[in-house]
C-alpha atoms as a PDB file:
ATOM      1  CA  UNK A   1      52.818  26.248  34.510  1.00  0.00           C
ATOM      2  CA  UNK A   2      48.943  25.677  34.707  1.00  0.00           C
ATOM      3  CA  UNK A   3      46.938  27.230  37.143  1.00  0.00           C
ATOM      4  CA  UNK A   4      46.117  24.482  39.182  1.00  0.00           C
ATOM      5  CA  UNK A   5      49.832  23.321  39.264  1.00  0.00           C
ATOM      6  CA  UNK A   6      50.727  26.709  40.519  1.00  0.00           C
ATOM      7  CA  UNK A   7      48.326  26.912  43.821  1.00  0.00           C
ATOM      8  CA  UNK A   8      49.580  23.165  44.211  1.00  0.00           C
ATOM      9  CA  UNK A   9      53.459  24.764  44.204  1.00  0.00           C
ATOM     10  CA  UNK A  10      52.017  27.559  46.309  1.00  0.00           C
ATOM     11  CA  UNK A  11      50.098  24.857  48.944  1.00  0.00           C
ATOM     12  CA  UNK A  12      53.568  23.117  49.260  1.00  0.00           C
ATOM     13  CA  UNK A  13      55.416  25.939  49.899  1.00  0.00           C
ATOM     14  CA  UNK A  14      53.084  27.347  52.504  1.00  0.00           C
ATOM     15  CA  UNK A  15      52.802  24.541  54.238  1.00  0.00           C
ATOM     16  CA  UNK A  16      56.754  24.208  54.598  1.00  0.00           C
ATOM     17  CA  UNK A  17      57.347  27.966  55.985  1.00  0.00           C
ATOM     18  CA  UNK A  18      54.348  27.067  58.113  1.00  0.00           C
ATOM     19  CA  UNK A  19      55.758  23.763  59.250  1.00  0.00           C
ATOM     20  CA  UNK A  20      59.124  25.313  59.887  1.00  0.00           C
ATOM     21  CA  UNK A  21      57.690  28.251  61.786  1.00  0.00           C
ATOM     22  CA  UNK A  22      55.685  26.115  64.059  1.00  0.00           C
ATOM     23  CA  UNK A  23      59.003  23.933  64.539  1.00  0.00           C
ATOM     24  CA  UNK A  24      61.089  27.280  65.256  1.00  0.00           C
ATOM     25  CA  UNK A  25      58.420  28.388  67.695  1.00  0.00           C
ATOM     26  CA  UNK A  26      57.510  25.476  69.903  1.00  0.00           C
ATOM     27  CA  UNK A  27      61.526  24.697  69.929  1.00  0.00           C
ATOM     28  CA  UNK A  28      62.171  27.899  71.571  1.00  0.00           C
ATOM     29  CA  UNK A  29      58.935  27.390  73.994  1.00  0.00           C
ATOM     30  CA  UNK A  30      60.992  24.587  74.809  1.00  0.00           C
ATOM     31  CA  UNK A  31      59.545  21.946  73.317  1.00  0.00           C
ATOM     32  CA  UNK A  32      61.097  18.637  72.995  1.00  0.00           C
ATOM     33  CA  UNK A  33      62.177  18.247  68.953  1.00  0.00           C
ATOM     34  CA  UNK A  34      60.936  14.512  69.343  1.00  0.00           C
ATOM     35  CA  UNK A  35      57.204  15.981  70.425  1.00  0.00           C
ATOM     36  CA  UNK A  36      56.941  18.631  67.574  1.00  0.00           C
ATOM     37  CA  UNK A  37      58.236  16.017  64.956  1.00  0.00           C
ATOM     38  CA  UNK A  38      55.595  13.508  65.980  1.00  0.00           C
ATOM     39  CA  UNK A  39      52.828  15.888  65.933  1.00  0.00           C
ATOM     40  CA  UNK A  40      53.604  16.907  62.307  1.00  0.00           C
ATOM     41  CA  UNK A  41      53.817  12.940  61.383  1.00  0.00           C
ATOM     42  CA  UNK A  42      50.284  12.676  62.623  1.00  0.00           C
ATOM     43  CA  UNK A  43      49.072  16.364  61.063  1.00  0.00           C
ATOM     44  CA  UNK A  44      50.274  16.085  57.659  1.00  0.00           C
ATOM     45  CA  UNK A  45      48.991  12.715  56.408  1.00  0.00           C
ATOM     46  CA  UNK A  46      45.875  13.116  58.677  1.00  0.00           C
ATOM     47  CA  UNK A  47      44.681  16.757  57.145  1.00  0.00           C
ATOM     48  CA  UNK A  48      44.297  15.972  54.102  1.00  0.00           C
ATOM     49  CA  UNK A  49      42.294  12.699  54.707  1.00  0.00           C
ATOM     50  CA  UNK A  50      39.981  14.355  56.855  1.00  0.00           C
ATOM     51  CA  UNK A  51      39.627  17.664  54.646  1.00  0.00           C
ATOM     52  CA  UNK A  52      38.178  15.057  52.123  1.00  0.00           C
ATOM     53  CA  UNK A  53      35.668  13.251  54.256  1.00  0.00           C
ATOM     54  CA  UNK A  54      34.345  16.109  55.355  1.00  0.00           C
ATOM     55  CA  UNK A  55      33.755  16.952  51.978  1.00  0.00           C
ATOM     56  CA  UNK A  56      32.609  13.550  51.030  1.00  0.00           C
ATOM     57  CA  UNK A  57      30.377  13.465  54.027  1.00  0.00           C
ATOM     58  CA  UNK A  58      28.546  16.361  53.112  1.00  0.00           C
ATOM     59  CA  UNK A  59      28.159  15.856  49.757  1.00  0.00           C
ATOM     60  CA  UNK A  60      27.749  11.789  50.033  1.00  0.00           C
ATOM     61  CA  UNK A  61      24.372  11.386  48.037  1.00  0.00           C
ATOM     62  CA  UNK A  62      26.292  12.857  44.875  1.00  0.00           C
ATOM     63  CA  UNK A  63      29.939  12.083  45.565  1.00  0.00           C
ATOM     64  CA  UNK A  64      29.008   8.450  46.839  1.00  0.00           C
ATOM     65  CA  UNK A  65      26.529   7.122  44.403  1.00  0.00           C
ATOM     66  CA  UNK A  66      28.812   8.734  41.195  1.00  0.00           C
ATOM     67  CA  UNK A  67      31.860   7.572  42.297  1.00  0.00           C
ATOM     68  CA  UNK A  68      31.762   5.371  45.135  1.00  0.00           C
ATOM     69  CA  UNK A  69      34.652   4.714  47.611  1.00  0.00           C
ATOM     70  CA  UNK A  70      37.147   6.348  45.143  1.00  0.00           C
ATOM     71  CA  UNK A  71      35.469   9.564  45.895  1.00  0.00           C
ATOM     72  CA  UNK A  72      37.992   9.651  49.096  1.00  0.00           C
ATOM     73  CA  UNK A  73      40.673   9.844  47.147  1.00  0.00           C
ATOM     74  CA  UNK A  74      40.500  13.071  45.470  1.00  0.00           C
ATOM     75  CA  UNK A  75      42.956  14.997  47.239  1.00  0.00           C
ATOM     76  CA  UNK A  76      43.547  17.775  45.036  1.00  0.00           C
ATOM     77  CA  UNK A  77      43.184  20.915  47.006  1.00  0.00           C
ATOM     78  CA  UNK A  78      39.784  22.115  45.564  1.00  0.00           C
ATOM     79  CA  UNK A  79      38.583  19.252  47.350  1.00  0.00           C
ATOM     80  CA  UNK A  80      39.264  19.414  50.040  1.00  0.00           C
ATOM     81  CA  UNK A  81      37.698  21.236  53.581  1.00  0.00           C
ATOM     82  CA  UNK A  82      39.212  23.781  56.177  1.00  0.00           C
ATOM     83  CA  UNK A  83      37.538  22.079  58.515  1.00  0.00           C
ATOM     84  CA  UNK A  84      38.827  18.799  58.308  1.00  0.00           C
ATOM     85  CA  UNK A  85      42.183  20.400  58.179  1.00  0.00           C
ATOM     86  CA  UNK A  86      42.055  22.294  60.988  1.00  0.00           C
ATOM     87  CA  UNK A  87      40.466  19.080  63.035  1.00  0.00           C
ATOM     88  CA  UNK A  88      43.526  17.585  62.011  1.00  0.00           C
ATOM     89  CA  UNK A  89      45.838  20.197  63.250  1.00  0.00           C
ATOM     90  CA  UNK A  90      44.534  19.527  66.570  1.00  0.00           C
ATOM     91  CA  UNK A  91      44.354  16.455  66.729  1.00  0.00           C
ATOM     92  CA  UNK A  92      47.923  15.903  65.994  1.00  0.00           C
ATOM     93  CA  UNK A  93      49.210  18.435  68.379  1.00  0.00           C
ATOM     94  CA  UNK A  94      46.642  17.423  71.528  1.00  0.00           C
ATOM     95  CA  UNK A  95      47.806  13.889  70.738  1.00  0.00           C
ATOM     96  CA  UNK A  96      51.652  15.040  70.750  1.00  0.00           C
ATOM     97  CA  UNK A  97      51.080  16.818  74.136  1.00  0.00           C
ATOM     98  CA  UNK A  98      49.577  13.472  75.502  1.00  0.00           C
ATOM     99  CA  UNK A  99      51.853  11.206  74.232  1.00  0.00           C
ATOM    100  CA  UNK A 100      55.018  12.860  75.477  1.00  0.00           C
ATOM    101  CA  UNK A 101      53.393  13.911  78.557  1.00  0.00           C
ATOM    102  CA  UNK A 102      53.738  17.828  77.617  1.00  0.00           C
ATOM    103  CA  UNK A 103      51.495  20.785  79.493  1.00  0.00           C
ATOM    104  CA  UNK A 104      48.536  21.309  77.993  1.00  0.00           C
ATOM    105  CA  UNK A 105      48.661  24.178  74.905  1.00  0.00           C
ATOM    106  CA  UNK A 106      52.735  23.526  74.909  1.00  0.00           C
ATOM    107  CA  UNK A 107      52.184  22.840  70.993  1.00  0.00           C
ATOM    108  CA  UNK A 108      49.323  24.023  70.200  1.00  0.00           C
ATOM    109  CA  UNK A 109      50.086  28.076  70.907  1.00  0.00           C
ATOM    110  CA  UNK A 110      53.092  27.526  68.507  1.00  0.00           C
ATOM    111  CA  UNK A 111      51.009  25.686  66.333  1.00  0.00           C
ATOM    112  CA  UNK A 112      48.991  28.939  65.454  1.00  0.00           C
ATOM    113  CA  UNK A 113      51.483  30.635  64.088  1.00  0.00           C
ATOM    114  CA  UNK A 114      52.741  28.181  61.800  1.00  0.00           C
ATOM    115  CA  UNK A 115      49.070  27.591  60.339  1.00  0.00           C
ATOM    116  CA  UNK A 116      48.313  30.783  60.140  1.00  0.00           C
ATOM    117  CA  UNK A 117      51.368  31.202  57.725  1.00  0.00           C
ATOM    118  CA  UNK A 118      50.351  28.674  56.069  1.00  0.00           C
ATOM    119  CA  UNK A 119      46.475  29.930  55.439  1.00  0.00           C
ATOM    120  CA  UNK A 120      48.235  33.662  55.091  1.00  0.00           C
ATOM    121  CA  UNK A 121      50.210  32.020  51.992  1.00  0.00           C
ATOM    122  CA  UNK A 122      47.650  29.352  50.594  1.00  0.00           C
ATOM    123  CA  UNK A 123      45.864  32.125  50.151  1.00  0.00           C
ATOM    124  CA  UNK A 124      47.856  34.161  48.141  1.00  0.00           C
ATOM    125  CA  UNK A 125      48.021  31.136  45.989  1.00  0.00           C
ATOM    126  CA  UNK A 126      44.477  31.147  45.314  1.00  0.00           C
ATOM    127  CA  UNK A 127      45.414  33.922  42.851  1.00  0.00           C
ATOM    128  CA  UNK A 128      45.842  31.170  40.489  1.00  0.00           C
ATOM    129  CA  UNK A 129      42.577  29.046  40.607  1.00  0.00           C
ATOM    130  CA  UNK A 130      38.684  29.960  40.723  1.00  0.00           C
ATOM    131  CA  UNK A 131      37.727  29.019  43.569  1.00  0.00           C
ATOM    132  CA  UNK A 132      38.452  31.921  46.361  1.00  0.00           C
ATOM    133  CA  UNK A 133      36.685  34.083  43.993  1.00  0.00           C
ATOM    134  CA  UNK A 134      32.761  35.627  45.147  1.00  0.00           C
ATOM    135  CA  UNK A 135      30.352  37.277  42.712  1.00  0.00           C
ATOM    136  CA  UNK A 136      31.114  39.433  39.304  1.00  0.00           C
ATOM    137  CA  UNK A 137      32.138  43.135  39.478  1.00  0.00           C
ATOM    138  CA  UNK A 138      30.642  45.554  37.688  1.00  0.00           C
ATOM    139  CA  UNK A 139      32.026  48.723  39.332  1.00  0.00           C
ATOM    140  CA  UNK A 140      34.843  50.395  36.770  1.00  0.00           C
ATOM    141  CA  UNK A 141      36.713  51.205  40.219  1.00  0.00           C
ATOM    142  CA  UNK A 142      36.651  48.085  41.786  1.00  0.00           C
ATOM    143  CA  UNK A 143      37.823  46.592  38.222  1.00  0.00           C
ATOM    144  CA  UNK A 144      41.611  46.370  39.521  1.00  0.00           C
ATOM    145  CA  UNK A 145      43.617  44.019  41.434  1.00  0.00           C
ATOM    146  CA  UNK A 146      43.567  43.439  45.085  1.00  0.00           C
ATOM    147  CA  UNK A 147      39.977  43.967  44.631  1.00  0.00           C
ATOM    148  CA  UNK A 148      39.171  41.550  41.789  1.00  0.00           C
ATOM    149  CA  UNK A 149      40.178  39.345  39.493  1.00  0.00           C
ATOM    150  CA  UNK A 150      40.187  39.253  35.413  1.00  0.00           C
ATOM    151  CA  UNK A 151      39.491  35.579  33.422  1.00  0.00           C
ATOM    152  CA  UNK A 152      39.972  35.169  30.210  1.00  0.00           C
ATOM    153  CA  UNK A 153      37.244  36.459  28.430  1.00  0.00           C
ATOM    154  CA  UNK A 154      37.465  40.095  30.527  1.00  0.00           C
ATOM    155  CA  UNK A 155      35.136  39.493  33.025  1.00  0.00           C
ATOM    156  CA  UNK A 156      35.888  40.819  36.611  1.00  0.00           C
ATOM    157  CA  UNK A 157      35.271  38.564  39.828  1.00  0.00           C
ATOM    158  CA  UNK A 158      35.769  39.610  43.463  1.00  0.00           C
ATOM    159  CA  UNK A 159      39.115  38.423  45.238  1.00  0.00           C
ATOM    160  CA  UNK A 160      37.556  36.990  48.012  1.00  0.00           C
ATOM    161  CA  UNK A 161      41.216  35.392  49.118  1.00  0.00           C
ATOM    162  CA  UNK A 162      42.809  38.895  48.876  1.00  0.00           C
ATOM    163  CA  UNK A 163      40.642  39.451  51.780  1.00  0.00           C
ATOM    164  CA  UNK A 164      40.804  36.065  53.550  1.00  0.00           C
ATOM    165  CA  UNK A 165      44.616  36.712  53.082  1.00  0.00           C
ATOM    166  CA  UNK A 166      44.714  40.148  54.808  1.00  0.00           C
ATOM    167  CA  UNK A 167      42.292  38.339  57.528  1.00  0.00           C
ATOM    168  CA  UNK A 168      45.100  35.752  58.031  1.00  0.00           C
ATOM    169  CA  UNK A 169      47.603  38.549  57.979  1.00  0.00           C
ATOM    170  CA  UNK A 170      45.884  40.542  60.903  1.00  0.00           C
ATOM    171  CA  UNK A 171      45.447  37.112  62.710  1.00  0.00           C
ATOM    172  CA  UNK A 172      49.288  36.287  62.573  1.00  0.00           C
ATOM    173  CA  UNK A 173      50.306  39.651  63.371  1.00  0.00           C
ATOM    174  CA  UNK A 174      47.996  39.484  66.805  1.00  0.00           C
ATOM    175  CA  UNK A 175      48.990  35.947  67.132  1.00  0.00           C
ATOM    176  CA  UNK A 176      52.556  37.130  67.172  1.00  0.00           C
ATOM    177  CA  UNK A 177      52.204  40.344  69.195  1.00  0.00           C
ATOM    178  CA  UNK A 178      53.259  39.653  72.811  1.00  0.00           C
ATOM    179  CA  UNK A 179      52.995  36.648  75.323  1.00  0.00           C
ATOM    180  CA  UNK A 180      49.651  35.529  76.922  1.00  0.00           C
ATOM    181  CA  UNK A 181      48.605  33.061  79.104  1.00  0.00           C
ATOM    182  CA  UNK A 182      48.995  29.193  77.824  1.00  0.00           C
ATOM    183  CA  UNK A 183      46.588  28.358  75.626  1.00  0.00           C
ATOM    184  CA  UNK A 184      45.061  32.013  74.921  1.00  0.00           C
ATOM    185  CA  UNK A 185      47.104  32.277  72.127  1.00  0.00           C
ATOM    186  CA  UNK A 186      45.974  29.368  69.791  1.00  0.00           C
ATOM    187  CA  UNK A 187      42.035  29.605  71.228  1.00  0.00           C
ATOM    188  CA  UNK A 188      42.187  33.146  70.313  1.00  0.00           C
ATOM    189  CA  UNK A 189      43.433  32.346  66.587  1.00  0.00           C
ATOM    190  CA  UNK A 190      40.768  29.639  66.171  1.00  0.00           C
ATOM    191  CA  UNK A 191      37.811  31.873  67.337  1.00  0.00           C
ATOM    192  CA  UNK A 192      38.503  34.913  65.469  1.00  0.00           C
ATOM    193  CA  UNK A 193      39.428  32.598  62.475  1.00  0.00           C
ATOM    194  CA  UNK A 194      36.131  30.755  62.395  1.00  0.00           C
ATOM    195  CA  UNK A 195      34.029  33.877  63.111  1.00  0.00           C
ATOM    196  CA  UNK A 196      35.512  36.070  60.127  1.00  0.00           C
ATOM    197  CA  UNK A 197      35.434  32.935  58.030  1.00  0.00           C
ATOM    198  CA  UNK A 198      31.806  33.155  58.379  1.00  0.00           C
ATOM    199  CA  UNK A 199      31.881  36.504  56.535  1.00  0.00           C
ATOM    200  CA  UNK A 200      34.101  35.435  53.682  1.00  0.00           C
ATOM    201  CA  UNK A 201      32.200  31.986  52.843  1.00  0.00           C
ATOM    202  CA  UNK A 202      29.562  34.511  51.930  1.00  0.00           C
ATOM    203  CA  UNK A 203      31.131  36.315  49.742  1.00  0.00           C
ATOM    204  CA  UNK A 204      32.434  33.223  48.125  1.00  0.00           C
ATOM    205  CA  UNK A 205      30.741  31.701  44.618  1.00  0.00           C
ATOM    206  CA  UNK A 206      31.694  28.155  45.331  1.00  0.00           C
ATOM    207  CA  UNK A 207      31.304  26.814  48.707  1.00  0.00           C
ATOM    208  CA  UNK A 208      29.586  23.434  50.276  1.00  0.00           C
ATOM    209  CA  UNK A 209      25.600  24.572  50.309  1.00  0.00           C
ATOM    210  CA  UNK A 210      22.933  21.972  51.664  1.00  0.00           C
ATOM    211  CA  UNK A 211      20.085  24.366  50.285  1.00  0.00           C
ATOM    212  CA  UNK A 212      21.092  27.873  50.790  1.00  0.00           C
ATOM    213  CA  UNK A 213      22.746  27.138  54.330  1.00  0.00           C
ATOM    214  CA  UNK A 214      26.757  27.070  53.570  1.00  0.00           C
ATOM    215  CA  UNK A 215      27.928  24.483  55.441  1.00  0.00           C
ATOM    216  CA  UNK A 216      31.420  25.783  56.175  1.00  0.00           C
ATOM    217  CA  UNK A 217      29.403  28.721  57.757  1.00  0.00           C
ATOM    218  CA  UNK A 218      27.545  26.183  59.970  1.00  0.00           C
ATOM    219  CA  UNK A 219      30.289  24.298  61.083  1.00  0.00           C
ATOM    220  CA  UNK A 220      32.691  27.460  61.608  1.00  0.00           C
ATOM    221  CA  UNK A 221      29.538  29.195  64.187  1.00  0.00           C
ATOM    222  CA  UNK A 222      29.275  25.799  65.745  1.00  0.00           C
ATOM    223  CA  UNK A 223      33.246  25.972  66.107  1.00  0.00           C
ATOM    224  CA  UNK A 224      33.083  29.312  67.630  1.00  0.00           C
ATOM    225  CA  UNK A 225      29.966  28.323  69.921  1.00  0.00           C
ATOM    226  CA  UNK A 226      31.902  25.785  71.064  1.00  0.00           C
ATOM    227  CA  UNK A 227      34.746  27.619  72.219  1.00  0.00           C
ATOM    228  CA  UNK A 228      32.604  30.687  73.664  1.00  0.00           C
ATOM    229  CA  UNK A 229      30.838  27.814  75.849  1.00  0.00           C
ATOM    230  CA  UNK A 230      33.910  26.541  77.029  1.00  0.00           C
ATOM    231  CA  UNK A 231      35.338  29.758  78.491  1.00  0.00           C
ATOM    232  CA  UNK A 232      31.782  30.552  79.965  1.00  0.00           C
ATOM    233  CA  UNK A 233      31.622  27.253  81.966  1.00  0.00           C
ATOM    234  CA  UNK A 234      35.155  28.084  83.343  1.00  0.00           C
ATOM    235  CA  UNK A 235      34.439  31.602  84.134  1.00  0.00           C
ATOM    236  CA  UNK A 236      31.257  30.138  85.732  1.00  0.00           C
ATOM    237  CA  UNK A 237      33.951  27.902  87.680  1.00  0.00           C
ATOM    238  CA  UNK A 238      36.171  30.364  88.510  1.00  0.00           C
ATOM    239  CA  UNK A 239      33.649  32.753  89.628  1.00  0.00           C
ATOM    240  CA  UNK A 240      34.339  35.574  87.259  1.00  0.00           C
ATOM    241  CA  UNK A 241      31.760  38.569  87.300  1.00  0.00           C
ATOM    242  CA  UNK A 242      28.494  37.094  85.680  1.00  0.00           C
ATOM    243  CA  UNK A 243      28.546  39.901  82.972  1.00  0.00           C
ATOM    244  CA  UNK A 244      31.781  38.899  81.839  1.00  0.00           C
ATOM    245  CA  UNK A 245      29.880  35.450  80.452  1.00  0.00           C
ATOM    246  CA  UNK A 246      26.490  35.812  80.524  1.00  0.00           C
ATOM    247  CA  UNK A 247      26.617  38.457  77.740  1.00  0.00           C
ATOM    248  CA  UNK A 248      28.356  36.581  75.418  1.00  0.00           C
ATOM    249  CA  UNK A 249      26.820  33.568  75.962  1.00  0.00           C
ATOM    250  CA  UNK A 250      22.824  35.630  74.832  1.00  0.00           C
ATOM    251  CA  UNK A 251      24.780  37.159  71.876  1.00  0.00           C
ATOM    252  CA  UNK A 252      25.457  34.559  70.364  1.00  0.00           C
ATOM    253  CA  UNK A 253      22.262  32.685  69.830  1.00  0.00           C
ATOM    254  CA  UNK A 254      21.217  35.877  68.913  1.00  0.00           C
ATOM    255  CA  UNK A 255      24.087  36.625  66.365  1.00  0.00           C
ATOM    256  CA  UNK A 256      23.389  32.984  65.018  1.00  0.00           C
ATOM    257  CA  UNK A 257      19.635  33.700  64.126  1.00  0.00           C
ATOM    258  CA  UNK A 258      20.787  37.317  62.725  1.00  0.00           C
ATOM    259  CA  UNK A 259      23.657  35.365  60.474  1.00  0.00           C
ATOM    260  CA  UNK A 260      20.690  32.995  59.302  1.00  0.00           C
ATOM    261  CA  UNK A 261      18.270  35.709  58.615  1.00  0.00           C
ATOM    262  CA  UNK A 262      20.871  37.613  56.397  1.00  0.00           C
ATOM    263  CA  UNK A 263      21.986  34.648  54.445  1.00  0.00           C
ATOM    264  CA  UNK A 264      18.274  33.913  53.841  1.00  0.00           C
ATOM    265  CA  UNK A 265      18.156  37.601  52.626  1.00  0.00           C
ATOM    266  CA  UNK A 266      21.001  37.522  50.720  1.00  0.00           C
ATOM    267  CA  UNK A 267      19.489  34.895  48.789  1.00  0.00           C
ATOM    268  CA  UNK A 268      16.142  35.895  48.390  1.00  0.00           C
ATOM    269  CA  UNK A 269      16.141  39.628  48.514  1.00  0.00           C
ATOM    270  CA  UNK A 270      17.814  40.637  45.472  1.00  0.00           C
ATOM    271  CA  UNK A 271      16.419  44.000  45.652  1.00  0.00           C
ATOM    272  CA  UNK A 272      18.098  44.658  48.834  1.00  0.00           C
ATOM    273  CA  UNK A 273      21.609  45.987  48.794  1.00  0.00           C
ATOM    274  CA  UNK A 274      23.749  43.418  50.064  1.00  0.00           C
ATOM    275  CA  UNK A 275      26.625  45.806  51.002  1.00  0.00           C
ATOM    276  CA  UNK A 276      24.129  46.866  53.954  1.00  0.00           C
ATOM    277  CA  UNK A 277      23.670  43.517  54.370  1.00  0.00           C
ATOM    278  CA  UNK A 278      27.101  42.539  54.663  1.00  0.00           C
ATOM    279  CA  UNK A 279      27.626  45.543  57.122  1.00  0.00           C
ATOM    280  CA  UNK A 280      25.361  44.047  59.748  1.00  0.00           C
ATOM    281  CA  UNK A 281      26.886  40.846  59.280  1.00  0.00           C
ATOM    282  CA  UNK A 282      30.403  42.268  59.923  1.00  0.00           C
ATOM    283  CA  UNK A 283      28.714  44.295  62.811  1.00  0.00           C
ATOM    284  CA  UNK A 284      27.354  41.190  64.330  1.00  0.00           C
ATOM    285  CA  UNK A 285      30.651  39.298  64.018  1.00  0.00           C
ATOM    286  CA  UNK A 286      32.414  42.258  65.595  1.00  0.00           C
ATOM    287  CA  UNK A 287      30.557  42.491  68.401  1.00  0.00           C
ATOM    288  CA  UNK A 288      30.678  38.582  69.054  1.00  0.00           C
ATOM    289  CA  UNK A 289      35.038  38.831  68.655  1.00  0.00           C
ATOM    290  CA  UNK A 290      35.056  41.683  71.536  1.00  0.00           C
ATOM    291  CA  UNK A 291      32.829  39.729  73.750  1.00  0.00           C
ATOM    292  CA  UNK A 292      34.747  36.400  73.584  1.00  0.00           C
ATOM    293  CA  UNK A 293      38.179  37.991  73.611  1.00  0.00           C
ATOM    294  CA  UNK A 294      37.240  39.603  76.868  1.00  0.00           C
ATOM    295  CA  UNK A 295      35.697  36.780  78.255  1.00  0.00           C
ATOM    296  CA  UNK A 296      38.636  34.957  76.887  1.00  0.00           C
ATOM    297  CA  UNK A 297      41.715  36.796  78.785  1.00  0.00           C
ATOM    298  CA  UNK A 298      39.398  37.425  81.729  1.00  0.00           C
ATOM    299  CA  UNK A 299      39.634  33.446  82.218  1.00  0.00           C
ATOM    300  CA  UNK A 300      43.355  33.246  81.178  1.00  0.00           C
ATOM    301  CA  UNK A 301      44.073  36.040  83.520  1.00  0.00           C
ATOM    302  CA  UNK A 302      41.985  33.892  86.241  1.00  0.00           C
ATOM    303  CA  UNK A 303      43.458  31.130  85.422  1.00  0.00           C
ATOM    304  CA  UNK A 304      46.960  32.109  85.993  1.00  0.00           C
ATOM    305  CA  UNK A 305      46.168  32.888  89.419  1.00  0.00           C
ATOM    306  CA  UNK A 306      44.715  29.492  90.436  1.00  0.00           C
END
């Protein structure tokens, strides 16, 4: 079996345990089977349509003018875009929850365990292609599987997926822990995914670059952003103690200029050792998961209580 062929088997078979986890899950939330069937008829033709215009959209002056219209229609899954995935994930369940007049977050906090399966697993398949791999490896003792990778002619490249994998691991395992309030559960998943993601489209060789800004960076901070304003205007609503928001809401323009600065340095400064680098970044995306987690149950504490 080729390489590509077997991430394509893995891709199918994570996204069936993660289907039939989120169907297992929202069924014993209660959910009515009709509901969780006609989110997934919306999700799965949907995410891979817009995981390719989102990649089509960003690179449109090449992918346009060589290949025209037809350029939409590459879905292998090299081309294709987390980001248009995951836009696609909730779409399908918000529309669900509408359309069969379901509380709000009744699929969605199901719904983040079975994609987090899935990423967990798709993942793992990257074993098998190029293109979760970061920069060559020089270091005899890094030379070794789960930390890199061999090709064919010997060379050694980091396993960037090995870590996105044990990211996704840690995420299921805290999505999984213990009940929370409605709609903690999935928000919580999506922040923490999109802020770690940050750290591993770094490391990554191939990635969607308008100049030395990586767009899936940019889009997964403005994803975060997003959600860290939302809870901030609804702890302003509720009243909350202004610390609780305020200091979350100064990080992170703050983290956001830091984040630029070090992917300008780790472009420019080759002299500069870019495991320090990396450290600050981590630090920085650390300190902006502890404030929005606590901002985050302090609303869906709060919110209970209403």
């Amino acid at each position: 079996m080729g390489s590509e062929a077997a991430h394509a088997a893995g891709l199918i078979a994570a996204i069936l345990m993660g289907a039939g986890l989120y169907v297992q899950r929202a069924r014993r939330s209660g959910a009515p089977t009709r509901a969780v069937l006609a989110s997934l008829i919306i999700m799965l033709p949907l995410a891979p349509l817009l995981g390719r215009a989102f990649v089509v959209l960003v690179r449109a002056q090449y992918l346009l003018a060589q290949r025209g219209p037809a350029a939409f229609l590459d879905f292998s899954p090299a081309g294709l875009s987390f980001v248009g995935v995951t836009a696609a994930l909730l779409i399908g369940a918000f529309a669900a929850e509408r359309l069969f007049g379901l509380c709000r977050h009744a699929l969605l906090d199901p719904l983040s365990l079975g994609a987090l399966l899935t990423l967990l697993l798709e993942r793992l398949s990257e074993y098998f292609v190029t293109f979760g791999q970061g920069a060559e490896v020089y270091e005899p003792f890094f030379q070794r599987f789960p930390f890199a990778v061999k090709n064919e002619w010997d060379e050694w490249y980091a396993a960037v997926f090995m870590l996105e994998a044990l990211i996704a691991l840690l995420l299921l395992a805290d999505a999984a822990r213990r009940a929370r309030p409605a709609g903690e559960r999935w928000q919580r998943a999506l922040y923490l995914f999109l802020l770690w993601q940050i750290l591993c489209e770094s490391l990554r060789a191939e990635t969607l670059r308008w100049g030395f800004v990586r767009v899936h960076q940019l889009f997964c901070l403005l994803g975060a952003g997003t959600l860290l304003a939302a809870w901030c205007r609804r702890a302003a609503r509720l009243r909350l103690h202004r610390g609780l928001w305020i200091a979350p809401a100064l990080c992170l323009p703050l983290a956001a200029a830091l984040l630029v600065g070090l992917e300008f340095a780790l472009d420019r400064w080759v002299n500069t050792p870019h495991l320090l680098l990396y450290a600050v970044m981590a630090a920085a995306l650390a300190a902006l998961s502890a404030l929005g987690l606590r901002l985050l149950s302090a609303v869906g504490k709060a919110g209970t209580r209403e």
